[in-house]
C-alpha atoms as a PDB file:
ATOM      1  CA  UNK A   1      97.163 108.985  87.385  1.00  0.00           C
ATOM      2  CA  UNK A   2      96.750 108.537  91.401  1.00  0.00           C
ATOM      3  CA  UNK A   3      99.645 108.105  93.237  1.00  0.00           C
ATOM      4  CA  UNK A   4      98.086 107.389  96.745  1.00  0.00           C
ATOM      5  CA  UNK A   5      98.413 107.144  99.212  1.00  0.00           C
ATOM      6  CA  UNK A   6      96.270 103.792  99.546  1.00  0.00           C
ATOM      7  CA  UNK A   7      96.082 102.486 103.259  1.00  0.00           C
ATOM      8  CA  UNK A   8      95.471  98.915 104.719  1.00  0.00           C
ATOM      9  CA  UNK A   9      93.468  97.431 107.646  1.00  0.00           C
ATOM     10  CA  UNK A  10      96.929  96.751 109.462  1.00  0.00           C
ATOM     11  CA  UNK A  11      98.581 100.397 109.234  1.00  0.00           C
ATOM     12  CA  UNK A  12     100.469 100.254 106.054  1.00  0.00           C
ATOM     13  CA  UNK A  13     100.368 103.344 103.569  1.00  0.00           C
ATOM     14  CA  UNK A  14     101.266 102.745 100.078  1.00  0.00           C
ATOM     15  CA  UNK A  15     102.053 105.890  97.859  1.00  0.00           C
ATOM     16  CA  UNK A  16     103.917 106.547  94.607  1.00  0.00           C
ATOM     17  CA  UNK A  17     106.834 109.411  95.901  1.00  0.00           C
ATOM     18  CA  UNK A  18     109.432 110.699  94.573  1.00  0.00           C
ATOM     19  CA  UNK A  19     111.973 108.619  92.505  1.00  0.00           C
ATOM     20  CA  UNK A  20     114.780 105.432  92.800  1.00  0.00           C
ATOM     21  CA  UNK A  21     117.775 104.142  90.570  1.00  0.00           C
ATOM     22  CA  UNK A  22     116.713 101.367  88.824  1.00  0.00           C
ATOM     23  CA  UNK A  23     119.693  99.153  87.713  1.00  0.00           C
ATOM     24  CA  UNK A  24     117.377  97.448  85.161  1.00  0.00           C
ATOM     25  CA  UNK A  25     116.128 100.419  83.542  1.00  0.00           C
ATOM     26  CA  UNK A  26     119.868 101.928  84.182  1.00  0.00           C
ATOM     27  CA  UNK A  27     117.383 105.426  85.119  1.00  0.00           C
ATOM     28  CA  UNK A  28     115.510 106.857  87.769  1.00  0.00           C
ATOM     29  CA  UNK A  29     112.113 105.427  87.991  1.00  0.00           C
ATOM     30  CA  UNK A  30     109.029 106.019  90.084  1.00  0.00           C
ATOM     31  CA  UNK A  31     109.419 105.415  93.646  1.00  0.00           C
ATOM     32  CA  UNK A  32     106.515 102.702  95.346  1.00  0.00           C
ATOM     33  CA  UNK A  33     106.942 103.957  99.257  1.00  0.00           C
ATOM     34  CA  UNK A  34     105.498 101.642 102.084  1.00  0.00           C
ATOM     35  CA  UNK A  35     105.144 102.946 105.371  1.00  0.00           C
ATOM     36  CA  UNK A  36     104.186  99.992 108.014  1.00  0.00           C
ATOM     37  CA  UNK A  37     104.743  99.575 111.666  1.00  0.00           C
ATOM     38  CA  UNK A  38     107.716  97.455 112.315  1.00  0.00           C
ATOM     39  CA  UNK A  39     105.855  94.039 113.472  1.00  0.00           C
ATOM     40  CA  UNK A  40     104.181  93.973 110.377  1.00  0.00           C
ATOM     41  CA  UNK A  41     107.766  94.171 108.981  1.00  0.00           C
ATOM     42  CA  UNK A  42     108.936  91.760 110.863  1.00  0.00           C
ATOM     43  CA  UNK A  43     106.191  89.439 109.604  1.00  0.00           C
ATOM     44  CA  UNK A  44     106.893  90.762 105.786  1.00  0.00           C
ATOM     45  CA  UNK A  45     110.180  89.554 106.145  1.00  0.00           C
ATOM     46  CA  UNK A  46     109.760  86.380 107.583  1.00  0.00           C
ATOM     47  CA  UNK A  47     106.885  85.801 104.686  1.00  0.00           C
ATOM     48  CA  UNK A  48     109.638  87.042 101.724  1.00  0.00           C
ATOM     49  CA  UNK A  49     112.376  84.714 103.655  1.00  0.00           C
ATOM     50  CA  UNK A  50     109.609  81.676 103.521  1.00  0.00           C
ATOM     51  CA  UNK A  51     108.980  82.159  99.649  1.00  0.00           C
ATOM     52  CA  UNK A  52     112.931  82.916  99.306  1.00  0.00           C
ATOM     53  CA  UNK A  53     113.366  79.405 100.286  1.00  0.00           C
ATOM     54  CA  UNK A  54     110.440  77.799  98.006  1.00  0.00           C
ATOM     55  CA  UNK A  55     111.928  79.798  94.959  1.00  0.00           C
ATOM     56  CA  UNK A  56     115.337  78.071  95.749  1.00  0.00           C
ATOM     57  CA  UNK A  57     113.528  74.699  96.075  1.00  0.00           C
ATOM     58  CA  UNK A  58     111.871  75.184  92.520  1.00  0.00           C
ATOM     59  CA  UNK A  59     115.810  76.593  90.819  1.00  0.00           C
ATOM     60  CA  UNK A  60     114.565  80.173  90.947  1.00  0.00           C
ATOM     61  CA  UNK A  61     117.363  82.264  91.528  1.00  0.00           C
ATOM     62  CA  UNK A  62     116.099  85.012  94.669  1.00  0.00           C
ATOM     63  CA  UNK A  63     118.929  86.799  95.792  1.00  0.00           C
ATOM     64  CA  UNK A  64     117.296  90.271  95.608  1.00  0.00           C
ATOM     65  CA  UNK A  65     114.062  89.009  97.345  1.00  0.00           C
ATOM     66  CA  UNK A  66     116.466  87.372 100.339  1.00  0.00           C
ATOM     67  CA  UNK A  67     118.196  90.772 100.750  1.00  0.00           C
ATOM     68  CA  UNK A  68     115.198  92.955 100.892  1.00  0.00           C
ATOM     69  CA  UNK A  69     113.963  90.050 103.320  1.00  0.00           C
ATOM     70  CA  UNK A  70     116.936  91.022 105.642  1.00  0.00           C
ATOM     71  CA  UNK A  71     116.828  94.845 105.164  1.00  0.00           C
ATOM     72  CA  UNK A  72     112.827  94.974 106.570  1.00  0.00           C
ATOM     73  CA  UNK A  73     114.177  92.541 109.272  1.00  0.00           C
ATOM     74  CA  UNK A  74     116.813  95.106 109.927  1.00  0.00           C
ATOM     75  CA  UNK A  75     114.662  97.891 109.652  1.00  0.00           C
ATOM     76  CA  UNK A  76     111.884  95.868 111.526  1.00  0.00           C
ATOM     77  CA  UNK A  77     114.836  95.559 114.758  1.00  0.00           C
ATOM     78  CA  UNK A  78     115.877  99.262 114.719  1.00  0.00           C
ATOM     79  CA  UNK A  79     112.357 100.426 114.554  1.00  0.00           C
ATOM     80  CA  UNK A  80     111.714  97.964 118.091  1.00  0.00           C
ATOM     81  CA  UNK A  81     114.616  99.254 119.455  1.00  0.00           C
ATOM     82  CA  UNK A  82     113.499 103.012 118.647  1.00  0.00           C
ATOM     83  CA  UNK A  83     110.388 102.241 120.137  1.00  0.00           C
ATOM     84  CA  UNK A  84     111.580 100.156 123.317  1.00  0.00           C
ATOM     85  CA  UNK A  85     113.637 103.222 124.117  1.00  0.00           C
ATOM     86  CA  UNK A  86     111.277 105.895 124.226  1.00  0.00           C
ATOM     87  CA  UNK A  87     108.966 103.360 125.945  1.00  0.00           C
ATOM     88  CA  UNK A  88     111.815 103.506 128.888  1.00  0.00           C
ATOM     89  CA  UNK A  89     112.308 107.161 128.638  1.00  0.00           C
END
């Protein structure tokens, strides 16, 4: 079975790595890591916040979506910041 890592056009690496708790499953289940460079996370999120909003509108209930909508935005903002430092330094 591959488990990447698969890469985009845009600088995104998808690979299967390591292992997360799954609160579905109640286990630890194969791990899906993206790697991307924070403006495309900052356009992920605002994509995931968009369809957030459209699943509300239709009575879809998308709580987890909306929060990992705001953790890539937070990520997306610490990973600008990171990078507007060194550009000072």
């Amino acid at each position: 079975m591959p488990t990447g890592p698969w890469t985009s056009g845009d600088g995104e690496t998808v690979e299967v790595a390591g292992e997360v708790f799954d609160p579905e499953a109640g286990r630890a289940v194969p791990c899906v890591t993206v790697r991307m460079p924070f403006w495309r996370s900052e356009h992920l999120s605002s994509v995931l916040e968009k369809w957030t909003r459209i699943g509300e509108v239709l009575g879809d209930d998308s709580e987890s979506e909306r929060a990992l909508a705001q953790a890539l935005a937070a990520a997306a903002r610490s990973a600008r910041t990171l990078r507007d430092a060194r550009n000072a330094g």
